[in-house]
C-alpha atoms as a PDB file:
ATOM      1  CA  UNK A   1      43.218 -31.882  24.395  1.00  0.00           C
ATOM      2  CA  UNK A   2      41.675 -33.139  21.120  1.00  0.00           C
ATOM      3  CA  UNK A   3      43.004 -33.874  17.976  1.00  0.00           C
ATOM      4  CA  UNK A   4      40.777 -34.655  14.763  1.00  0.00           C
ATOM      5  CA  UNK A   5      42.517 -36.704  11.903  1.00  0.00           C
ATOM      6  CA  UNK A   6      42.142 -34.880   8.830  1.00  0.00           C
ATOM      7  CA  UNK A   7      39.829 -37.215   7.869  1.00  0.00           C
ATOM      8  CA  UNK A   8      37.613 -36.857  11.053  1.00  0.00           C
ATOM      9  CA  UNK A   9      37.779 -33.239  10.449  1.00  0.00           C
ATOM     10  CA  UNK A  10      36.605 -33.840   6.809  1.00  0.00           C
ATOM     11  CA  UNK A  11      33.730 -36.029   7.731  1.00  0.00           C
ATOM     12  CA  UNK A  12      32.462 -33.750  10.712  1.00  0.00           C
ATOM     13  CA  UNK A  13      32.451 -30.484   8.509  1.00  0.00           C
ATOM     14  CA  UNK A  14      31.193 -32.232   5.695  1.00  0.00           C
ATOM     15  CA  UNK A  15      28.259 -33.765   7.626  1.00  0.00           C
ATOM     16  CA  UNK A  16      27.522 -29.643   9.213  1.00  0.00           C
ATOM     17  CA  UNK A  17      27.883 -28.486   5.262  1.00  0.00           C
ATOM     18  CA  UNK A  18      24.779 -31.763   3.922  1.00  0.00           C
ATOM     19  CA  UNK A  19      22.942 -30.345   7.078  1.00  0.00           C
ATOM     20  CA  UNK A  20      23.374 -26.353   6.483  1.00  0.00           C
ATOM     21  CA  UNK A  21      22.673 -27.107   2.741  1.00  0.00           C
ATOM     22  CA  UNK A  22      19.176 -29.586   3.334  1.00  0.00           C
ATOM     23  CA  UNK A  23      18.034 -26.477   6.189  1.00  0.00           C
ATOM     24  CA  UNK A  24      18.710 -23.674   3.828  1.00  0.00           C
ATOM     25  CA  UNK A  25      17.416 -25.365   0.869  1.00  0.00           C
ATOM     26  CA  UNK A  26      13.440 -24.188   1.224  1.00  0.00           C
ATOM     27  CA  UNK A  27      14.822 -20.412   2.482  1.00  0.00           C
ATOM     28  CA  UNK A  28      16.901 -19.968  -0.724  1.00  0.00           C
ATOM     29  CA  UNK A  29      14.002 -21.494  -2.645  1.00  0.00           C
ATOM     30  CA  UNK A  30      11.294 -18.793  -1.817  1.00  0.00           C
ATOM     31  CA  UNK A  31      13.942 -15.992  -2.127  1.00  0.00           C
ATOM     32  CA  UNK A  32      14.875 -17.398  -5.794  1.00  0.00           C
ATOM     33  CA  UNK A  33      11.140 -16.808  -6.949  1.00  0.00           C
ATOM     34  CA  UNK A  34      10.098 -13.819  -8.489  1.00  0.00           C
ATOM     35  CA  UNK A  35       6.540 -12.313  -7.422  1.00  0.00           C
ATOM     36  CA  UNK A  36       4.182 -13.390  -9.981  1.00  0.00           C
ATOM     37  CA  UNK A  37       2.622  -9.567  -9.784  1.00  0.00           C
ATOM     38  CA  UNK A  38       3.874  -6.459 -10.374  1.00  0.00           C
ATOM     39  CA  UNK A  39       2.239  -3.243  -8.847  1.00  0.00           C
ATOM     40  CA  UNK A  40       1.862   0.340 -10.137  1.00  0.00           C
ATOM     41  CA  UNK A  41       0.294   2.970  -8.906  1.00  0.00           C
ATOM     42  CA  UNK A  42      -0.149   6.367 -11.177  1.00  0.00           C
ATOM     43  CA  UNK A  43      -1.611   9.419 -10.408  1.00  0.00           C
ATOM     44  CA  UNK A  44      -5.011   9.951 -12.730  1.00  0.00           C
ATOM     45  CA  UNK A  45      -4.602  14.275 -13.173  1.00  0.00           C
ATOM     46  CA  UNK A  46      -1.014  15.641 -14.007  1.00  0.00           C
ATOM     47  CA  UNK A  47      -2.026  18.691 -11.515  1.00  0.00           C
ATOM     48  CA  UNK A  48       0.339  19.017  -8.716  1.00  0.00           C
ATOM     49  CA  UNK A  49      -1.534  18.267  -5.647  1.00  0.00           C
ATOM     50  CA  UNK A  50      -0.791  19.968  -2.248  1.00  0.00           C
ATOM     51  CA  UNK A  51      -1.470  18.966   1.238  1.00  0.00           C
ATOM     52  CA  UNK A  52      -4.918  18.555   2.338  1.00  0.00           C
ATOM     53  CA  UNK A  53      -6.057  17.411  -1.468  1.00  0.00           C
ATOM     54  CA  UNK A  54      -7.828  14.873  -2.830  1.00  0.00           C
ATOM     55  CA  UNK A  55      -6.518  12.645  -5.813  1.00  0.00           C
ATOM     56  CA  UNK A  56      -7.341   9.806  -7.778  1.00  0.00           C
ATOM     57  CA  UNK A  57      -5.074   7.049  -8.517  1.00  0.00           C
ATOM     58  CA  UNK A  58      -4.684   4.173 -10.498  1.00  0.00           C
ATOM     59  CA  UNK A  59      -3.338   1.036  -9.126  1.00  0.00           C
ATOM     60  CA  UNK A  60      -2.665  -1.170 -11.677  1.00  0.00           C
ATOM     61  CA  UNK A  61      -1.391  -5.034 -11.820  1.00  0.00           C
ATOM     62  CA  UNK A  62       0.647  -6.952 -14.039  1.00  0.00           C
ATOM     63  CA  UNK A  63       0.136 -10.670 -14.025  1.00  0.00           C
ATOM     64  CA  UNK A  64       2.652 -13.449 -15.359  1.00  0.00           C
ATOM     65  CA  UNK A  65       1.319 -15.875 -17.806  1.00  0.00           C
ATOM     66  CA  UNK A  66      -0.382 -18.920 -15.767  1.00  0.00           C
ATOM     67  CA  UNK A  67      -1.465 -16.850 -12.895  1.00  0.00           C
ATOM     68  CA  UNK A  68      -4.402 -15.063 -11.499  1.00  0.00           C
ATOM     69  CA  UNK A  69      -5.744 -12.033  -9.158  1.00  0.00           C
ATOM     70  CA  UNK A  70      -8.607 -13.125  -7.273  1.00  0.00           C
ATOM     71  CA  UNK A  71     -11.303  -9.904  -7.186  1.00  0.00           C
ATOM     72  CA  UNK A  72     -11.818  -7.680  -4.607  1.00  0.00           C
ATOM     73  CA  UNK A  73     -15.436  -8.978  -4.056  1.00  0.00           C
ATOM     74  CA  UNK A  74     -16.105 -12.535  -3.571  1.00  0.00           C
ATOM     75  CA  UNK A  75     -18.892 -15.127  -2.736  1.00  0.00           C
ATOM     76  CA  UNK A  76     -18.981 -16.879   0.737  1.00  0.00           C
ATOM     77  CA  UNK A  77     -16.858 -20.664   0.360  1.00  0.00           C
ATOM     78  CA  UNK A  78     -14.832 -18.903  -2.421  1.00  0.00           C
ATOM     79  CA  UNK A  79     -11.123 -17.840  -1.767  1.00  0.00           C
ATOM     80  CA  UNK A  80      -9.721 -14.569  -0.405  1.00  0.00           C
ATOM     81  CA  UNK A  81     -10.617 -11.693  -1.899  1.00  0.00           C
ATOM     82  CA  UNK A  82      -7.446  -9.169  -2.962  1.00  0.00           C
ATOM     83  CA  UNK A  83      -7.353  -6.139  -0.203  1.00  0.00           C
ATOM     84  CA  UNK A  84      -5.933  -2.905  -1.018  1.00  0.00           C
ATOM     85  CA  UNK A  85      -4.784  -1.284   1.738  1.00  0.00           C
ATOM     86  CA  UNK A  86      -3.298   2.240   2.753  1.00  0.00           C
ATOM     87  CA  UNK A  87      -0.260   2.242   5.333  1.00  0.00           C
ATOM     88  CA  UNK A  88      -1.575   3.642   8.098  1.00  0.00           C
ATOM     89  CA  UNK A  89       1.254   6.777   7.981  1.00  0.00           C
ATOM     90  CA  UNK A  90       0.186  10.284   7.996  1.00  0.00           C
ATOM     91  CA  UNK A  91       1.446  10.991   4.422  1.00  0.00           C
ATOM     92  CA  UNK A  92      -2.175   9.713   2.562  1.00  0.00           C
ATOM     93  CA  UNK A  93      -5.325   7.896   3.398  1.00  0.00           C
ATOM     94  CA  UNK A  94      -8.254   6.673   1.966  1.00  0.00           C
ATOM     95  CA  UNK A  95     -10.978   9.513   1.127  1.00  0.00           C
ATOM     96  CA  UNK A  96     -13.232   6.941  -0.638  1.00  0.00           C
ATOM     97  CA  UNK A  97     -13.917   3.491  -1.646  1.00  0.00           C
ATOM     98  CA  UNK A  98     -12.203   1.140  -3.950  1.00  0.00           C
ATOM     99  CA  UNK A  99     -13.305   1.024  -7.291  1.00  0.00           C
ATOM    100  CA  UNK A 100     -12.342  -1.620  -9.863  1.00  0.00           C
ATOM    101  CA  UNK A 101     -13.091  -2.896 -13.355  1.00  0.00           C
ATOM    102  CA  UNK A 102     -16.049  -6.071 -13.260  1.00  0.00           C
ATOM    103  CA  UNK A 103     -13.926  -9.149 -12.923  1.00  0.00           C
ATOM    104  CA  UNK A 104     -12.895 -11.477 -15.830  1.00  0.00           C
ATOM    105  CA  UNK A 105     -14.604 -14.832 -13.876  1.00  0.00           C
ATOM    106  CA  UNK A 106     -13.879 -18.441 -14.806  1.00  0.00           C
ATOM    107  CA  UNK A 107     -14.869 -21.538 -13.177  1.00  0.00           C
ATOM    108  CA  UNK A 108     -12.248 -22.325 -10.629  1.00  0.00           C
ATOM    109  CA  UNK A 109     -11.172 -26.226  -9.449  1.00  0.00           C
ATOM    110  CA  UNK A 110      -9.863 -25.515  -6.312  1.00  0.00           C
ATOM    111  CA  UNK A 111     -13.291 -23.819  -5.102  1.00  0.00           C
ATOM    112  CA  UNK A 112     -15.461 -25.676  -7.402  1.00  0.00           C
ATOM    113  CA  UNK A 113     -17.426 -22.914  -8.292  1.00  0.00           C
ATOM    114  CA  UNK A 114     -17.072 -19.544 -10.798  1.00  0.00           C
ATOM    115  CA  UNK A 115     -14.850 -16.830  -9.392  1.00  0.00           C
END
């Protein structure tokens, strides 16, 4: 049989709680952040559309201040492009390609060249 001291029992759970608090720490981090972009996607017609129809849609972003979307198009050595996908479900698909507005480019640091 084995007895802890109130104080050894003090120290040992104290010690698990510093270790349970310094592994947590990064999880709680990245769960505390909000996503930087918001997503909507509208219809373009008000008509009601049944199965079998085509639609358009508008998927639209909203950026926070101090960040950036990255177009759907670019150059070789530049960063990832965005991709828009479609789950895979039966519900919709794709009946076309993507079409976007010409990007808003900048010269970017991190790639050292314009994006």
């Amino acid at each position: 049989m084995i007895i802890l001291s109130d104080y050894l029992l003090r120290r040992e759970l104290s010690k698990l709680f510093g270790v349970a608090v310094f592994c947590l720490a990064p999880v709680i981090g990245v769960y505390s952040q909000s996503s930087p972009v918001t997503w909507t996607l509208n219809t373009v017609s008000a008509k009601s559309v049944k199965a079998g129809d085509k639609f358009d849609a508008r998927l639209s972003a909203n950026i926070s201040g101090g960040w950036y979307l990255y177009s759907l198009a670019q150059p070789p050595g530049g960063p990832n492009a965005t991709r828009i996908t479609v789950a895979s479900e039966p519900t919709f698909k794709l009946a076309g390609t993507i079409k976007a507005p010409p990007p808003k480019v900048k010269f970017d640091e991190n790639f050292g060249m314009i994006n």
